[in-house]
Protein backbone atom coordinates (compact mmCIF):
# COMPACT_ATOMS: atom_id res chain seq x y z
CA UNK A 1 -8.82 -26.26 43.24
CA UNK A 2 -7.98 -30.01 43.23
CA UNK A 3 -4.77 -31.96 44.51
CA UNK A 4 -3.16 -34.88 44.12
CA UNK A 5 0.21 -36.65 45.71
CA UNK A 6 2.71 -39.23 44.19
CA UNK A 7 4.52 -40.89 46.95
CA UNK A 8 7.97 -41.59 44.97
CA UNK A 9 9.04 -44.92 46.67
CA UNK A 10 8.45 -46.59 50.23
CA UNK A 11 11.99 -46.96 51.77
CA UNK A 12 12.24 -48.83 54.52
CA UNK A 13 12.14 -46.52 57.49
CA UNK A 14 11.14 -43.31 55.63
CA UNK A 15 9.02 -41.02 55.92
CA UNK A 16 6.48 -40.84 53.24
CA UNK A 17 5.38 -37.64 53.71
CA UNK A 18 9.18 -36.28 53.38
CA UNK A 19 8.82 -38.12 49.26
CA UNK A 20 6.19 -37.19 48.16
CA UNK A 21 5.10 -34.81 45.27
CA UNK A 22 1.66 -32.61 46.18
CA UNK A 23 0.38 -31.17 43.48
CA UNK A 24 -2.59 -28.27 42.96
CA UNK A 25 -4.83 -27.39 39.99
CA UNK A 26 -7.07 -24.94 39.31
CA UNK A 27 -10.48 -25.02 38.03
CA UNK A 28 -9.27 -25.09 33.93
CA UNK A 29 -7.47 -28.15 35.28
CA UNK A 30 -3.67 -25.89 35.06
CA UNK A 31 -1.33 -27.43 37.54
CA UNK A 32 -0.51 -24.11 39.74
CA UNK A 33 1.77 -25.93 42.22
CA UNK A 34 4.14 -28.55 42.68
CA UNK A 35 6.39 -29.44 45.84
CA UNK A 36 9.84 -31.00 45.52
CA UNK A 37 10.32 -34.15 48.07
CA UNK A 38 13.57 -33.77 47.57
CA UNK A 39 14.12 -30.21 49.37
CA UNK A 40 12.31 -31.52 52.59
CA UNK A 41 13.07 -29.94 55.88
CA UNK A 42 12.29 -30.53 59.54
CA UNK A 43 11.25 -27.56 61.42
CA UNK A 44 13.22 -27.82 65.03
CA UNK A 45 12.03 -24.19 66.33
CA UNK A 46 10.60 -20.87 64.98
CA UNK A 47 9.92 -17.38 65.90
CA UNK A 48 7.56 -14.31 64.40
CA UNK A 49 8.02 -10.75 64.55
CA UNK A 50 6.12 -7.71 63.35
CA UNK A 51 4.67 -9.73 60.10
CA UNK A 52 7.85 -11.84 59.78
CA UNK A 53 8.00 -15.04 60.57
CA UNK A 54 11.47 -17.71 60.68
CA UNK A 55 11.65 -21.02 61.05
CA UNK A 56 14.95 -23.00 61.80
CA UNK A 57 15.76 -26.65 61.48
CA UNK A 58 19.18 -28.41 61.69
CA UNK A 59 21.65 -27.65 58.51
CA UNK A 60 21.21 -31.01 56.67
CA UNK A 61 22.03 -32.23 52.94
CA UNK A 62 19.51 -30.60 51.13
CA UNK A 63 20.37 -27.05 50.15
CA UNK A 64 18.32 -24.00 51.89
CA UNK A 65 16.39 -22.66 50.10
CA UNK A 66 17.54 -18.91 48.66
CA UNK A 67 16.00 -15.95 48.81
CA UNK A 68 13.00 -15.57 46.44
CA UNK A 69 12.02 -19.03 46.38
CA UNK A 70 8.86 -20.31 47.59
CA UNK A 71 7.97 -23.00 49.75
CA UNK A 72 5.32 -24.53 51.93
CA UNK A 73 5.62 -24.65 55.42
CA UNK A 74 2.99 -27.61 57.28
CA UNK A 75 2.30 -29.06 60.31
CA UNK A 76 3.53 -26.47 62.69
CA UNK A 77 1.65 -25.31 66.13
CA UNK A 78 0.46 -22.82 66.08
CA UNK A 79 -0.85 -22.75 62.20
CA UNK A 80 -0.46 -19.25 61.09
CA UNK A 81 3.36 -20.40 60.28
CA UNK A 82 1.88 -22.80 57.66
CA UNK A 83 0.45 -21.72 54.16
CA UNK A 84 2.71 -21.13 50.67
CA UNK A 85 5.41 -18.33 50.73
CA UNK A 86 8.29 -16.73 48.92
CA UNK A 87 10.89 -16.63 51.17
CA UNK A 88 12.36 -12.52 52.20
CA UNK A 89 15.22 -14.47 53.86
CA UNK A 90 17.59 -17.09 53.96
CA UNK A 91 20.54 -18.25 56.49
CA UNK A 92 22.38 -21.36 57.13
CA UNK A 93 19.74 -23.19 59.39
CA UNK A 94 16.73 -20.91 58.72
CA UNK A 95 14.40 -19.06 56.21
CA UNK A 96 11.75 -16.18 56.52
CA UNK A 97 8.82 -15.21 55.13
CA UNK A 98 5.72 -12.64 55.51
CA UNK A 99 2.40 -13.52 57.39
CA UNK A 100 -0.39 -11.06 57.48
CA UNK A 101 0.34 -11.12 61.50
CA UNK A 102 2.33 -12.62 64.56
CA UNK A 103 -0.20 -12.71 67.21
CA UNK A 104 -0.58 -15.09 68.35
CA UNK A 105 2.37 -17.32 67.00
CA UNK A 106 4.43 -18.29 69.70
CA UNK A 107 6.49 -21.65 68.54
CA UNK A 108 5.04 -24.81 70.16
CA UNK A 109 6.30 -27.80 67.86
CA UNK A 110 6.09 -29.62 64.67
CA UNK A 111 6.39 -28.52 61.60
CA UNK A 112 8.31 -29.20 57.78
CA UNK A 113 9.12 -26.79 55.06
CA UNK A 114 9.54 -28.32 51.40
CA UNK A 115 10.56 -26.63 47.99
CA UNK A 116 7.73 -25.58 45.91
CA UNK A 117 7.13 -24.55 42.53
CA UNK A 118 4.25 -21.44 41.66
CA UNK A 119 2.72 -21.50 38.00
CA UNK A 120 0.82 -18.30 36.84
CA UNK A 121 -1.69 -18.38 33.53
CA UNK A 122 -3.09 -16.13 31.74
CA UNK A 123 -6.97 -15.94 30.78
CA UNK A 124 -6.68 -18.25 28.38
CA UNK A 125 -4.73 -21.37 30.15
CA UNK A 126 -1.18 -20.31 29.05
CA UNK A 127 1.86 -20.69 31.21
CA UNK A 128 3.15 -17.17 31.65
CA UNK A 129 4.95 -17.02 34.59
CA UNK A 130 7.09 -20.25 37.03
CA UNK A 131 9.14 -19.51 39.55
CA UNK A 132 10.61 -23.28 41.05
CA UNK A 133 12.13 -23.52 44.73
CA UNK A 134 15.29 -22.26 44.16
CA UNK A 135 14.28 -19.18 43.06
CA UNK A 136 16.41 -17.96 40.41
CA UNK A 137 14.39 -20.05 37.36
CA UNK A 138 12.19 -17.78 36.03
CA UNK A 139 9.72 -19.06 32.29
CA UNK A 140 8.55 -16.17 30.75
CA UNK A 141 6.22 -16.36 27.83
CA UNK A 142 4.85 -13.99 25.57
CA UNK A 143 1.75 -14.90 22.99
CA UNK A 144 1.35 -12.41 20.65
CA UNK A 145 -1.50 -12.58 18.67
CA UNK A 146 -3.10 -10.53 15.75
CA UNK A 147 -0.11 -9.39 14.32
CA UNK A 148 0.19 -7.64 11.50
């Protein structure tokens, strides 16, 4: 799978990383995802339980994320809170989401969450399936072939 980042601008005491578009492909060269800069958030604390794990920043101007949505989570200690997820939860300063386990994950620092969108294809290379970070914007398509 291969990657690539835009940075979208270099204002003047802002953090790159917080604009910037990441995008994946996979090997037929389909783009599968696609972060939004825009939705960036700063992870101030988090906490796992069972196989769910929450993170929290401070309420800010960019929207949280609802339930359904997926987003990518970097940069937090210990790792097993980073990785791609659809989010199972969704409050006014935090968001949760499934990991295979929580030992181990006791909060040390770091840590953003931004707004990403998923792409599925079918065997052929056709978009069948996007769900975007807000999670209500659903692209179905259907290819019918050999119709008679």
């Amino acid at each position: 799978m291969a990657s690539t980042t835009q940075p979208n601008g270099n204002a003047t005491g802002g953090n790159a990383a917080q604009w910037t578009t990441t995008e994946t492909y996979d090997a037929a060269g389909n783009q599968v995802t696609e972060t939004d800069p825009g939705t960036t958030e700063t992870i101030t604390t988090a906490s796992c339980s069972g196989t769910t794990a929450t993170v929290s920043f401070t309420a800010g101007s960019n929207p949280v994320p609802p339930v359904n949505a997926y987003v990518s989570v970097s940069g937090v200690n210990p790792s097993g809170y980073n990785g791609s997820f659809q989010l199972t939860g969704s409050g006014s300063n935090s968001v949760s989401y499934t990991v295979p386990s929580c030992t181990g994950m006791t909060y040390v620092s770091g840590g953003s969450m931004v707004g990403e969108t998923v792409n599925t294809y079918d065997g052929d290379g056709n978009l069948i399936f996007s769900r975007d970070d807000v999670g209500d914007h659903e692209i179905c398509r259907v290819l019918i072939t050999n119709f008679t």
